[in-house]
N, C-alpha and C. Protein backbone atom coordinates (compact mmCIF):
# COMPACT_ATOMS: atom_id res chain seq x y z
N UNK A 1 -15.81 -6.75 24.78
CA UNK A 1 -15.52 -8.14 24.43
C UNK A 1 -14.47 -8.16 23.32
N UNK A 2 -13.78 -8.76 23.20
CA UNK A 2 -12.05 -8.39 22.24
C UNK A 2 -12.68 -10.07 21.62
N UNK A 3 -12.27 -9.71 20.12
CA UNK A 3 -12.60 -10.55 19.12
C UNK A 3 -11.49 -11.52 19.49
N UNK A 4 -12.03 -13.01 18.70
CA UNK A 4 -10.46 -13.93 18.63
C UNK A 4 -9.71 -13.50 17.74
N UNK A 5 -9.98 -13.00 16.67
CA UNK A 5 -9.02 -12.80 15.53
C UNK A 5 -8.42 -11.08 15.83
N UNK A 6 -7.25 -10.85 16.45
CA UNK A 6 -7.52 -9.61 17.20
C UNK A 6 -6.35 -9.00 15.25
N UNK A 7 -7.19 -7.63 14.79
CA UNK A 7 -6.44 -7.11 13.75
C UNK A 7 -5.23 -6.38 14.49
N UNK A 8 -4.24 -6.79 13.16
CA UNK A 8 -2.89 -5.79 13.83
C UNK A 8 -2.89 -4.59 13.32
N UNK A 9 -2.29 -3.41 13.76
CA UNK A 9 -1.65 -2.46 13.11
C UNK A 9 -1.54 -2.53 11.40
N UNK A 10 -0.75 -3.04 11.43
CA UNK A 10 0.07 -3.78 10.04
C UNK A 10 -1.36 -3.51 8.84
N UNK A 11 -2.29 -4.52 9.54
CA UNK A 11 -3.76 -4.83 8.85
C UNK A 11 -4.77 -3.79 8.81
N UNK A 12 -4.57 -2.82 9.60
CA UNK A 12 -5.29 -1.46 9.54
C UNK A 12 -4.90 -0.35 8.86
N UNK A 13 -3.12 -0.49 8.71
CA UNK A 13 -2.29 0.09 7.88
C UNK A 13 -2.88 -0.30 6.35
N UNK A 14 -2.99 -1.34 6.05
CA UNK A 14 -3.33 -1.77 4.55
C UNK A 14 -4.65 -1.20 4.52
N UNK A 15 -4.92 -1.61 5.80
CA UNK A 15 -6.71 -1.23 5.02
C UNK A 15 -6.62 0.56 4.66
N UNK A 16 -5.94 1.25 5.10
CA UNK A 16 -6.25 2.62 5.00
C UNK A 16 -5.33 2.70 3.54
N UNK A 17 -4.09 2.54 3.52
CA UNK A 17 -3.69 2.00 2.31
C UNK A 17 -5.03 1.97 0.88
N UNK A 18 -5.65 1.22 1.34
CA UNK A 18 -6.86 0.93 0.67
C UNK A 18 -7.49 1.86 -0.11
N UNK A 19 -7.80 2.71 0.51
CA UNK A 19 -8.00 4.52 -0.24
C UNK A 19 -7.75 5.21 -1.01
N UNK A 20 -6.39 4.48 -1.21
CA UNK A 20 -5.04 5.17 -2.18
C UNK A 20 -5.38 4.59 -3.48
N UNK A 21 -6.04 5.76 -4.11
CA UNK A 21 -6.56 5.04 -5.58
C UNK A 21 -5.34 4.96 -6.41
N UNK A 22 -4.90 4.79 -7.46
CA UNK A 22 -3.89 5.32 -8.88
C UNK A 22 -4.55 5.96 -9.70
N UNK A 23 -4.70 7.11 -9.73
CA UNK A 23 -5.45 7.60 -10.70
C UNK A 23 -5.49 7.32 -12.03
N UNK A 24 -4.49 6.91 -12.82
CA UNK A 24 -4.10 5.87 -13.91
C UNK A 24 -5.24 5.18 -13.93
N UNK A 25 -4.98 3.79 -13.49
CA UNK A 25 -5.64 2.92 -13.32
C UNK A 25 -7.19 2.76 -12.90
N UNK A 26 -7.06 3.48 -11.74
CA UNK A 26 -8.54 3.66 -10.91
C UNK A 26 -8.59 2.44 -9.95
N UNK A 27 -7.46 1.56 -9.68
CA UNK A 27 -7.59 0.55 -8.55
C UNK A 27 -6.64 1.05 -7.42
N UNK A 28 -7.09 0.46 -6.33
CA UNK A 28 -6.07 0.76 -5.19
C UNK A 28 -4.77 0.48 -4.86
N UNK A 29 -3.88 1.22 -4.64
CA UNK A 29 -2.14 0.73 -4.39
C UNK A 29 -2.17 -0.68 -3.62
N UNK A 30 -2.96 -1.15 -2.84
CA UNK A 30 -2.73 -2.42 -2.48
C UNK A 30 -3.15 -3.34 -3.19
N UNK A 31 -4.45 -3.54 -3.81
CA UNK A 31 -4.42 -4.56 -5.14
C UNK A 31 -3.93 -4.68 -6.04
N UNK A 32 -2.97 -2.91 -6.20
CA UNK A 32 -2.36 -3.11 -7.61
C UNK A 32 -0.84 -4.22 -7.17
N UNK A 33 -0.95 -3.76 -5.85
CA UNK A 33 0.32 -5.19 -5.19
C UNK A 33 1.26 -4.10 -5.32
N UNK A 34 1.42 -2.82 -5.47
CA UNK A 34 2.33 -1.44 -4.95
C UNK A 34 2.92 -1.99 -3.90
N UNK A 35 2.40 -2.34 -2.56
CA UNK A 35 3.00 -2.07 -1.10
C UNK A 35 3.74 -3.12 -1.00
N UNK A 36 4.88 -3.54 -0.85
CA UNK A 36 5.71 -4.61 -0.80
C UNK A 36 5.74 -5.33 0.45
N UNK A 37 5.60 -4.14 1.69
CA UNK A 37 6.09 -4.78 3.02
C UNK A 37 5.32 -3.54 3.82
N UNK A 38 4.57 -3.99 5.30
CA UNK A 38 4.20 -3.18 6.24
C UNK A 38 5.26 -3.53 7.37
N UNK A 39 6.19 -2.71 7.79
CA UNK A 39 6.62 -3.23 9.09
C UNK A 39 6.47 -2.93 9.79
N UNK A 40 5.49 -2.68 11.70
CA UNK A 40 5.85 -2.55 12.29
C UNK A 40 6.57 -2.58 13.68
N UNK A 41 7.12 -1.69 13.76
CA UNK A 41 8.32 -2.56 15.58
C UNK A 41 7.35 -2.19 16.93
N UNK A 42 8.18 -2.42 17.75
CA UNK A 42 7.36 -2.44 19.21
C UNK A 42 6.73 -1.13 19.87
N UNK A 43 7.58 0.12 19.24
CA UNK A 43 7.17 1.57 19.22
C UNK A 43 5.59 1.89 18.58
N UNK A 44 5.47 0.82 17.59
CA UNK A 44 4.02 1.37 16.88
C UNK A 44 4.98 2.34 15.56
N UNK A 45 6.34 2.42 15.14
CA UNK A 45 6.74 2.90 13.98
C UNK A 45 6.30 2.18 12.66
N UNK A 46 6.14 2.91 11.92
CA UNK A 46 5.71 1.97 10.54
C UNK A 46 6.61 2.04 9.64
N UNK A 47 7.30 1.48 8.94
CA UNK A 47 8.29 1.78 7.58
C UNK A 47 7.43 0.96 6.58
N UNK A 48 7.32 1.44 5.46
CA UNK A 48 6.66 1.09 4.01
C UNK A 48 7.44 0.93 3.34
N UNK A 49 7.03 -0.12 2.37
CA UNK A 49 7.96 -0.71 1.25
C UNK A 49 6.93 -0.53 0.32
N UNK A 50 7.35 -0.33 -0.44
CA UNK A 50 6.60 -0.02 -1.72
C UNK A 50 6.78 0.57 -2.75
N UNK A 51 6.22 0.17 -4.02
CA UNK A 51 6.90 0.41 -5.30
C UNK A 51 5.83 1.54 -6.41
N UNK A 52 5.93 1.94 -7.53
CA UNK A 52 5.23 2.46 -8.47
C UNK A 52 5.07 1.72 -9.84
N UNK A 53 4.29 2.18 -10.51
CA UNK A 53 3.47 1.19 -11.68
C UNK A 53 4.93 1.25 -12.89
N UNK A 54 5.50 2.45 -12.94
CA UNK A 54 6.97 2.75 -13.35
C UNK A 54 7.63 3.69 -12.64
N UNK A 55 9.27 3.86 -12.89
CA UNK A 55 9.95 4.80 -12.49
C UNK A 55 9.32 6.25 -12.61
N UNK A 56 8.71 6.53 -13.92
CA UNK A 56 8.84 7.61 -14.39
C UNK A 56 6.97 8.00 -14.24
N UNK A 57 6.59 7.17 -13.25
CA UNK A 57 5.24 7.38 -12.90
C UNK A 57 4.43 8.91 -12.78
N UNK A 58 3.72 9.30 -14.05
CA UNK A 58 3.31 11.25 -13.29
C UNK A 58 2.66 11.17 -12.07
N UNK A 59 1.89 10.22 -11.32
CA UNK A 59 1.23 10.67 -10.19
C UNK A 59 2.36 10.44 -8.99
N UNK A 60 3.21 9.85 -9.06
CA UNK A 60 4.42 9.13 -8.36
C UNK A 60 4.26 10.11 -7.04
N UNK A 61 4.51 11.19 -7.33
CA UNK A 61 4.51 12.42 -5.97
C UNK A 61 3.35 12.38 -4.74
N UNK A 62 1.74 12.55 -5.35
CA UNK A 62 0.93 12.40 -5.36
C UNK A 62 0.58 11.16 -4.80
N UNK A 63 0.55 9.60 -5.07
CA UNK A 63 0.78 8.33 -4.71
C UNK A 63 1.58 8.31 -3.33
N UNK A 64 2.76 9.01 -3.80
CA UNK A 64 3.37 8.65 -2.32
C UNK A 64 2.83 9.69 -1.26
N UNK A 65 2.25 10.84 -1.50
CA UNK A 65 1.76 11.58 -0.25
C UNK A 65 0.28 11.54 -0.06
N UNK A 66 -0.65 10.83 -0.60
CA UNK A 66 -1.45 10.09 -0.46
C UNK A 66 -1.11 8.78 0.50
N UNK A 67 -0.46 7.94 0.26
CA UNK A 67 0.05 6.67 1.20
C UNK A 67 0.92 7.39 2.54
N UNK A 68 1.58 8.14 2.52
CA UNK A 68 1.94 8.80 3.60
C UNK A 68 0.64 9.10 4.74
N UNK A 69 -0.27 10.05 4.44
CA UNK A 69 -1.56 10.32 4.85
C UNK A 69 -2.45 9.56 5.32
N UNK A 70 -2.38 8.42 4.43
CA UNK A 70 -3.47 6.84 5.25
C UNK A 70 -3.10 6.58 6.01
N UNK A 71 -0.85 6.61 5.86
CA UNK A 71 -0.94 5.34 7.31
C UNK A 71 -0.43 6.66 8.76
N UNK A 72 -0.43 7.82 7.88
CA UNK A 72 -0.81 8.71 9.57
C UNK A 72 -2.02 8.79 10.35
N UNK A 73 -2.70 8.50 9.19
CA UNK A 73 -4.34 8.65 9.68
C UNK A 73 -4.87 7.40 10.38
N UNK A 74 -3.91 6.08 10.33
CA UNK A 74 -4.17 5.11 11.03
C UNK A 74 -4.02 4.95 12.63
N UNK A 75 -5.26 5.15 13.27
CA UNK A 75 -4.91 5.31 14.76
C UNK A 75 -3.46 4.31 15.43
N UNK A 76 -2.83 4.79 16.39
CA UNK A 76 -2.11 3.85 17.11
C UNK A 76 -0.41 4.11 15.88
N UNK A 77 -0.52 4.60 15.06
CA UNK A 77 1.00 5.13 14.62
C UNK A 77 1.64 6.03 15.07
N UNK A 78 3.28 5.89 15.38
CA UNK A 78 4.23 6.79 15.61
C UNK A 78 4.71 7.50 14.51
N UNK A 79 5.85 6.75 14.17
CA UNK A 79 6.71 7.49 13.13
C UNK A 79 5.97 7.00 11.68
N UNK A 80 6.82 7.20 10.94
CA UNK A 80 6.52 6.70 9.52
C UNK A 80 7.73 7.23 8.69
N UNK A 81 7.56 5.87 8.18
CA UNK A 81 9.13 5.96 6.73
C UNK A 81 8.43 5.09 5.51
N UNK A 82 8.43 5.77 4.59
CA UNK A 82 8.07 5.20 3.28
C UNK A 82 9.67 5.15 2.79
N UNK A 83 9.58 3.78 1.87
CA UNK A 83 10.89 3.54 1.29
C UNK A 83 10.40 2.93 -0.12
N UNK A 84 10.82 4.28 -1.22
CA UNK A 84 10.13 3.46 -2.57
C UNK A 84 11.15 2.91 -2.93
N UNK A 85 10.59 1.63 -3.88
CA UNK A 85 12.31 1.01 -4.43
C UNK A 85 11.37 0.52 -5.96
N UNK A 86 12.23 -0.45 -6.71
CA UNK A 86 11.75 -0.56 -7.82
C UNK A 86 12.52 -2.05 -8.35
N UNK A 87 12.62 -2.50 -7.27
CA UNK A 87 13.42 -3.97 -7.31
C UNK A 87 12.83 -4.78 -5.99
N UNK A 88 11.77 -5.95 -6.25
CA UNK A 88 11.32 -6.18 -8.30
C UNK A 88 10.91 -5.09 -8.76
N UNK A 89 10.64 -5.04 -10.07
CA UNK A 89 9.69 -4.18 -10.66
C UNK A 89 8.54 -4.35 -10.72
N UNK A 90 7.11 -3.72 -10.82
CA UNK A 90 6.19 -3.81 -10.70
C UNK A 90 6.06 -4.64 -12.01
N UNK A 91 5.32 -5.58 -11.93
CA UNK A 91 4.65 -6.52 -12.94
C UNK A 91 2.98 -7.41 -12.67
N UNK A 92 2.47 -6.40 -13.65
CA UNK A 92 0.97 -6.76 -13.03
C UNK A 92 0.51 -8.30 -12.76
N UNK A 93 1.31 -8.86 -14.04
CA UNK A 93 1.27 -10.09 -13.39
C UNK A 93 1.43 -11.04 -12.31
N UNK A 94 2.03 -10.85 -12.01
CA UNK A 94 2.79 -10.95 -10.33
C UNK A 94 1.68 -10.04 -8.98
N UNK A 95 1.93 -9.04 -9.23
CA UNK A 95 1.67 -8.15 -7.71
C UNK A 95 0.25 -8.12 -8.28
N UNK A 96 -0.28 -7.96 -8.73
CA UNK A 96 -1.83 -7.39 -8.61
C UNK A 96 -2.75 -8.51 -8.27
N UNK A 97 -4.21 -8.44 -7.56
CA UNK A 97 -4.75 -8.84 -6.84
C UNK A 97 -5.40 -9.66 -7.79
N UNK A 98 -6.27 -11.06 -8.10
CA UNK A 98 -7.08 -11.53 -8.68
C UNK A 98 -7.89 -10.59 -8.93
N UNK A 99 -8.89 -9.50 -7.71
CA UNK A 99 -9.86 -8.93 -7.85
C UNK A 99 -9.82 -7.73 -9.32
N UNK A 100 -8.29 -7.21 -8.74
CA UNK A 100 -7.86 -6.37 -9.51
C UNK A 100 -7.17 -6.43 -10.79
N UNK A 101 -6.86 -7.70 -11.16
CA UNK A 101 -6.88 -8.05 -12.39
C UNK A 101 -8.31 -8.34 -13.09
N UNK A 102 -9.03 -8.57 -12.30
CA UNK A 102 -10.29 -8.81 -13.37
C UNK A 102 -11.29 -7.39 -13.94
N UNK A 103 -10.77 -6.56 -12.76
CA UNK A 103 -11.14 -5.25 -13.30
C UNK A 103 -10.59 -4.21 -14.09
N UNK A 104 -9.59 -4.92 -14.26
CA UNK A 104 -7.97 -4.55 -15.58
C UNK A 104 -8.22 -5.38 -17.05
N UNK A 105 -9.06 -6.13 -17.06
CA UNK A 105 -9.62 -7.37 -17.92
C UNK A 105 -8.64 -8.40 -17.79
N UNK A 106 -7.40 -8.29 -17.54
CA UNK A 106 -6.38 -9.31 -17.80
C UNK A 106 -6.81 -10.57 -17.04
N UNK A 107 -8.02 -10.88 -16.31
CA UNK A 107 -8.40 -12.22 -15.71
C UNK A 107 -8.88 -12.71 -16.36
């Protein structure tokens, strides 16, 4: 029986995303509002947009091959391209999740 609300790719991508702690922090790259953009095309390719907490981030390496790993591990993916950028800049204010601001205290 196939649900009405059928999840995409895209949405299974985040959720595995999800996993991806910051060790910094201790919240996930998607509440911290890291992932900018999931795209994917008609192939089932994924390209990632997504940013770091700073340039000069120490887990930065780590972060990104962690997020690499979720969205291979997401059934139904082909390729994969992560594209970090840093424009905007991360600003917790902005990108981070209600949830995840309140566990940052800043809520």
């Amino acid at each position: 029986m196939q649900s009405d609300i059928e999840i995409t790719l895209a949405d299974k991508v985040r959720r595995n995303l999800r996993r991806v702690i910051d060790p910094e922090i201790g919240i996930n790259i998607v509440d911290l509002g890291l992932i900018y953009d999931v795209d994917v095309n008609e192939e089932n390719d994924v390209q990632l947009l997504m940013t770091l907490t700073a340039p000069n981030c120490p887990y930065g390496d780590m972060i990104l091959m962690e997020s690499e790993f979720a969205v291979r591990s997401t059934e139904g993916v082909n390729l994969i391209q992560i594209n970090l950028t840093f424009d905007p800049p991360w600003n917790p204010e902005i990108h981070v999740s209600d949830e995840a601001k309140y566990q940052m205290g800043i809520l």
